[in-house]
C-alpha atoms as a PDB file:
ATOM      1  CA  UNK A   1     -79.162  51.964  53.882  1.00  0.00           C
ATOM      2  CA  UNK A   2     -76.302  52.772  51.907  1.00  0.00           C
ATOM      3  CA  UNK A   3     -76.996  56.051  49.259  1.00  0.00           C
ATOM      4  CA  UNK A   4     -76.859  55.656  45.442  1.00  0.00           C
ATOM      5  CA  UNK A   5     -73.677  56.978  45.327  1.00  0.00           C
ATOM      6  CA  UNK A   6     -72.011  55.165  48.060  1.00  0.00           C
ATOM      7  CA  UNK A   7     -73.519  51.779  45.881  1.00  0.00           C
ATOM      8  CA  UNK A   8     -71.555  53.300  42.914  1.00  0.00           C
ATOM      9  CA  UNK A   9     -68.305  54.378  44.405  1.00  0.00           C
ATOM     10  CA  UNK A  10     -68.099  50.631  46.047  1.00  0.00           C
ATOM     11  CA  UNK A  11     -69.075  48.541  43.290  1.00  0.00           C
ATOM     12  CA  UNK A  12     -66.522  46.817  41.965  1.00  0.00           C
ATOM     13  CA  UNK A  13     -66.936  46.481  38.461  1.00  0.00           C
ATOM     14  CA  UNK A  14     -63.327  46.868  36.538  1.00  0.00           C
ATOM     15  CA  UNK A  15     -63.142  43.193  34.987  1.00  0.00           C
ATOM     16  CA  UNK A  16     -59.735  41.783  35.120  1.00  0.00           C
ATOM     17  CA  UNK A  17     -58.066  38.134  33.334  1.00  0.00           C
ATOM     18  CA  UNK A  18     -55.649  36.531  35.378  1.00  0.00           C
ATOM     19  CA  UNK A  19     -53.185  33.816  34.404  1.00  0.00           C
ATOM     20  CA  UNK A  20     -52.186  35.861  31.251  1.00  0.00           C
ATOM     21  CA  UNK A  21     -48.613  33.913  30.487  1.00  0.00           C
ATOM     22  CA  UNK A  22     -46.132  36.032  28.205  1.00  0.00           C
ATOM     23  CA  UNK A  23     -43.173  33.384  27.482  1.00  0.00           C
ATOM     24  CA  UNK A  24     -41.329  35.259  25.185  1.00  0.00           C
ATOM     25  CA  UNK A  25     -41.386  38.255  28.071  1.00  0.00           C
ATOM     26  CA  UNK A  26     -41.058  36.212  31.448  1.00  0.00           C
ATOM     27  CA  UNK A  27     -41.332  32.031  30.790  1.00  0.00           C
ATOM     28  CA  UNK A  28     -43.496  30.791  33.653  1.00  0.00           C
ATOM     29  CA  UNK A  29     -44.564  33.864  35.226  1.00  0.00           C
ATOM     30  CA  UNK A  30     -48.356  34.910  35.253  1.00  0.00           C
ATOM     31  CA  UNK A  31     -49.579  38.164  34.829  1.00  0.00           C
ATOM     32  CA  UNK A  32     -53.009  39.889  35.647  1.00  0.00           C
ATOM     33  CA  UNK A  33     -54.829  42.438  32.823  1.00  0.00           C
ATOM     34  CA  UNK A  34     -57.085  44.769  34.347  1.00  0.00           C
ATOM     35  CA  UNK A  35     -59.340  46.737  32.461  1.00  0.00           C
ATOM     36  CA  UNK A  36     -58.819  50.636  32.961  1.00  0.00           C
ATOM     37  CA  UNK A  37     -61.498  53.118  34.643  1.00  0.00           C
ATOM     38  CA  UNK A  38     -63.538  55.211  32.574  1.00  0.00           C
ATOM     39  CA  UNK A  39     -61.158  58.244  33.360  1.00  0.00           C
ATOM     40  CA  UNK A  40     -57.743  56.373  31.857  1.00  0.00           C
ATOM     41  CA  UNK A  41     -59.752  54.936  29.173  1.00  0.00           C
ATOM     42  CA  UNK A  42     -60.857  58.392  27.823  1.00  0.00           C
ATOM     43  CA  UNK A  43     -57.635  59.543  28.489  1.00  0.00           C
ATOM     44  CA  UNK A  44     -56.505  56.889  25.998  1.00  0.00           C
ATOM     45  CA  UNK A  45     -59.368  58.125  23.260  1.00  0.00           C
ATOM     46  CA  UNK A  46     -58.228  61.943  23.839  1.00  0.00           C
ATOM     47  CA  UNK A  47     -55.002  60.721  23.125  1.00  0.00           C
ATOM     48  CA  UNK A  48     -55.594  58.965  20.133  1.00  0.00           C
ATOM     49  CA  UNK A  49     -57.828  61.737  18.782  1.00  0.00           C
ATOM     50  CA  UNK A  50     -55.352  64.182  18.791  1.00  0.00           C
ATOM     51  CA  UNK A  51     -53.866  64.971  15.594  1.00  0.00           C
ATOM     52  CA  UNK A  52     -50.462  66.163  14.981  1.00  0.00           C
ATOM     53  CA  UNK A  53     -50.151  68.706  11.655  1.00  0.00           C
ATOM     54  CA  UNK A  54     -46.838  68.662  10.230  1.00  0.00           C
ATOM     55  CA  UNK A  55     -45.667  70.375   7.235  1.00  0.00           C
ATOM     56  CA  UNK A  56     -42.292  69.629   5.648  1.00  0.00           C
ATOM     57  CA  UNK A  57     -40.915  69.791   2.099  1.00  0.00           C
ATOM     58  CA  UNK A  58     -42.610  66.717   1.132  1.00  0.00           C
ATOM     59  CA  UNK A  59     -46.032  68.810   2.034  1.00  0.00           C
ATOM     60  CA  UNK A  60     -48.325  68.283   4.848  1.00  0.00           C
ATOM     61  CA  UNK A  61     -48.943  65.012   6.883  1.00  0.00           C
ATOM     62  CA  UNK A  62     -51.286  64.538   9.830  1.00  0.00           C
ATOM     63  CA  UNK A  63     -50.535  62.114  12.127  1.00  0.00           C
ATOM     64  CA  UNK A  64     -52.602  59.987  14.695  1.00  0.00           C
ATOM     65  CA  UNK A  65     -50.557  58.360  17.622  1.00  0.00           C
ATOM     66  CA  UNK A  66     -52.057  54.928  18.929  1.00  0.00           C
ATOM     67  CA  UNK A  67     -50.669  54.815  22.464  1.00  0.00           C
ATOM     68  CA  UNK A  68     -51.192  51.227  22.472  1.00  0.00           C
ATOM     69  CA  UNK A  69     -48.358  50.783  24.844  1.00  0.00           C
ATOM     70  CA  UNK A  70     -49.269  53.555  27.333  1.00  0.00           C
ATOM     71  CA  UNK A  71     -53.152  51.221  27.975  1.00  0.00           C
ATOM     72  CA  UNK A  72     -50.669  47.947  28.421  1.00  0.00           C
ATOM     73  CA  UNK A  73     -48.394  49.832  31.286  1.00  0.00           C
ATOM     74  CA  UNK A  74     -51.632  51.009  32.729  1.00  0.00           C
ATOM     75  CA  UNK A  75     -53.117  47.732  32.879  1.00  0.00           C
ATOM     76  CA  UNK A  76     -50.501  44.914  33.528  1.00  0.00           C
ATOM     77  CA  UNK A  77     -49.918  43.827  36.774  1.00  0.00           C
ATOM     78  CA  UNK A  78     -47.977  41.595  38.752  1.00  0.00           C
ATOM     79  CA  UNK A  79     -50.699  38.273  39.415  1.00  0.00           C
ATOM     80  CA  UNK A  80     -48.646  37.689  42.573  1.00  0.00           C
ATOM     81  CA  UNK A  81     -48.058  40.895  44.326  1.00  0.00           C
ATOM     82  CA  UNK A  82     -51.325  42.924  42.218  1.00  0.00           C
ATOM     83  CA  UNK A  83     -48.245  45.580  42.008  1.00  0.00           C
ATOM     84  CA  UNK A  84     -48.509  47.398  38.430  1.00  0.00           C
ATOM     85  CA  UNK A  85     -45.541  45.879  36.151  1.00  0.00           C
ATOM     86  CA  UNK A  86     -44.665  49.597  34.917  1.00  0.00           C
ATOM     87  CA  UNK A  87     -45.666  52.101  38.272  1.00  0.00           C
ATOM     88  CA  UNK A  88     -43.637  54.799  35.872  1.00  0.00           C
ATOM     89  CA  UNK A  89     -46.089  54.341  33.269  1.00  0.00           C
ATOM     90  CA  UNK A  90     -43.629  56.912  30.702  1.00  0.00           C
ATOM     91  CA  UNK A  91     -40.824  54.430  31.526  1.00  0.00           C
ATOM     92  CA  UNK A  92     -43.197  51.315  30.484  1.00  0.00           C
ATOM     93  CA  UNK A  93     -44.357  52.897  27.292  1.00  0.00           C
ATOM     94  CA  UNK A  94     -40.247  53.401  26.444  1.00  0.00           C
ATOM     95  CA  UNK A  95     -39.866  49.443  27.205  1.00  0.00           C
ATOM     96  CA  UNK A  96     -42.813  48.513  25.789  1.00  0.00           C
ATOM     97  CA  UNK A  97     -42.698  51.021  22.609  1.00  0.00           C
ATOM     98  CA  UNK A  98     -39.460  48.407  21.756  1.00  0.00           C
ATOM     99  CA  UNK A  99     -41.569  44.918  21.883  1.00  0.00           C
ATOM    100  CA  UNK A 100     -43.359  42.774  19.678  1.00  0.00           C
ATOM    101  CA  UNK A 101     -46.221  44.774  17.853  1.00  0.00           C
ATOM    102  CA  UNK A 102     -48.161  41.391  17.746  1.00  0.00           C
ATOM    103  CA  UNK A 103     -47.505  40.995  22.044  1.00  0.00           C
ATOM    104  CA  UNK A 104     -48.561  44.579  22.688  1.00  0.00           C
ATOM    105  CA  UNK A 105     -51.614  44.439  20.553  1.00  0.00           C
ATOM    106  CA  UNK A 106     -52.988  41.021  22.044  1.00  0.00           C
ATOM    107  CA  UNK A 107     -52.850  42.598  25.617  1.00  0.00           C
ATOM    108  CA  UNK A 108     -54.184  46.006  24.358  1.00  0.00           C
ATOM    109  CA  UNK A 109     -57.157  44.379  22.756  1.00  0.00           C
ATOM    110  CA  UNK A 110     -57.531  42.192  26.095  1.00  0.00           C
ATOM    111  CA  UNK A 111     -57.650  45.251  28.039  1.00  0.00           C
ATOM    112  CA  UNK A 112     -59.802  46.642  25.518  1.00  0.00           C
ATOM    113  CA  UNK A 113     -62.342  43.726  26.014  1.00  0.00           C
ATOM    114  CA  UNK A 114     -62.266  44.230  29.892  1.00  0.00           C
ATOM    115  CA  UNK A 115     -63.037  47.498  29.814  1.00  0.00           C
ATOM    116  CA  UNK A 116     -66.070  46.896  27.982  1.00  0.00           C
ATOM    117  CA  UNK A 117     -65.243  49.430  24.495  1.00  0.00           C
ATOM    118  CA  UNK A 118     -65.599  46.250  22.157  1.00  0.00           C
ATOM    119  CA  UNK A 119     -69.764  46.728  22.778  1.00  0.00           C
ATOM    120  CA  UNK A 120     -71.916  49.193  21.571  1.00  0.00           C
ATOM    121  CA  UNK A 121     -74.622  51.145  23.454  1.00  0.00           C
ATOM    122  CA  UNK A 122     -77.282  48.438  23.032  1.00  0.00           C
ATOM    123  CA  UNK A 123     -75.434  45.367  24.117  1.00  0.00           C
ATOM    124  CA  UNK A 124     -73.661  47.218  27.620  1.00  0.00           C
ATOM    125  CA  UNK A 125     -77.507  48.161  28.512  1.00  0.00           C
ATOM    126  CA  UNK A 126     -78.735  44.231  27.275  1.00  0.00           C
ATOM    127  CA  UNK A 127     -75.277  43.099  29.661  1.00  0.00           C
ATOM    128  CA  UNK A 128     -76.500  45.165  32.683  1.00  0.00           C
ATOM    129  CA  UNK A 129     -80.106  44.019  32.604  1.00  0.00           C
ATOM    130  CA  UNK A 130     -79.111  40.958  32.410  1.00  0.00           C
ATOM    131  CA  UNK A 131     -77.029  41.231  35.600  1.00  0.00           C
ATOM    132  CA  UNK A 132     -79.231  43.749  37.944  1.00  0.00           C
ATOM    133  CA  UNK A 133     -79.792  42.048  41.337  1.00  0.00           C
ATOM    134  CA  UNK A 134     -83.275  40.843  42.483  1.00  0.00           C
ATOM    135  CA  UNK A 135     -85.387  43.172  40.632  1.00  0.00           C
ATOM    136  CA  UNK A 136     -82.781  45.895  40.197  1.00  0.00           C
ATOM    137  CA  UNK A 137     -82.794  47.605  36.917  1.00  0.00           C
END
């Protein structure tokens, strides 16, 4: 019998959408968005929680800095080869940083949705109720 936290560290449980088609990137080639592990994704939300002061002679801004682009080169792969599209994920931010908002946006908010941060509290424990395994909860 397997412990509780051998169950854990094997589950498999990072949802993924393939056949994601980007024309205006690469015309018939398919793509696979993975949702990111708990440890990227809050390395996204410390990112975009930290605040940049900057005072110049027009007085003081604060800044927030999405990082959109650094969640797509984490979670775009290759559908055929399951090889990330950006392995330098700095360098894919730089390429990405230069494409369509509207592109960039539609795969962060995929990724978004497969890493489950579109729910709330309630509806991720209602989701995993729903799916424990013969009497499981």
């Amino acid at each position: 019998m397997s412990s509780l936290k051998d169950l854990i560290r094997a589950a498999d449980d990072i949802k993924s959408q393939d056949d994601v088609e980007l024309p205006e990137w690469a015309p018939g080639v398919k793509f696979r968005v993975r949702g990111l592990p708990s440890g990227d994704w809050e390395a996204y939300q410390n990112k975009l929680n930290k605040m940049r002061f900057e005072q110049g002679s027009n007085g003081a801004e604060m800044t927030i800095k999405s990082n959109k682009a650094w969640v797509v080169a984490k979670a775009l792969y290759d559908q055929e080869t399951d090889a990330l599209v950006f392995p330098d994920v700095t360098e894919g931010v730089s390429i990405l940083s230069k494409k369509s908002a509207g592109i960039v946006n539609g795969l962060f908010n995929l990724c978004k949705f497969l890493s489950d941060d579109d729910k709330d509290f309630a509806a991720k424990v209602r989701d995993a109720e729903g799916n424990s395994a013969d009497g499981q909860s």
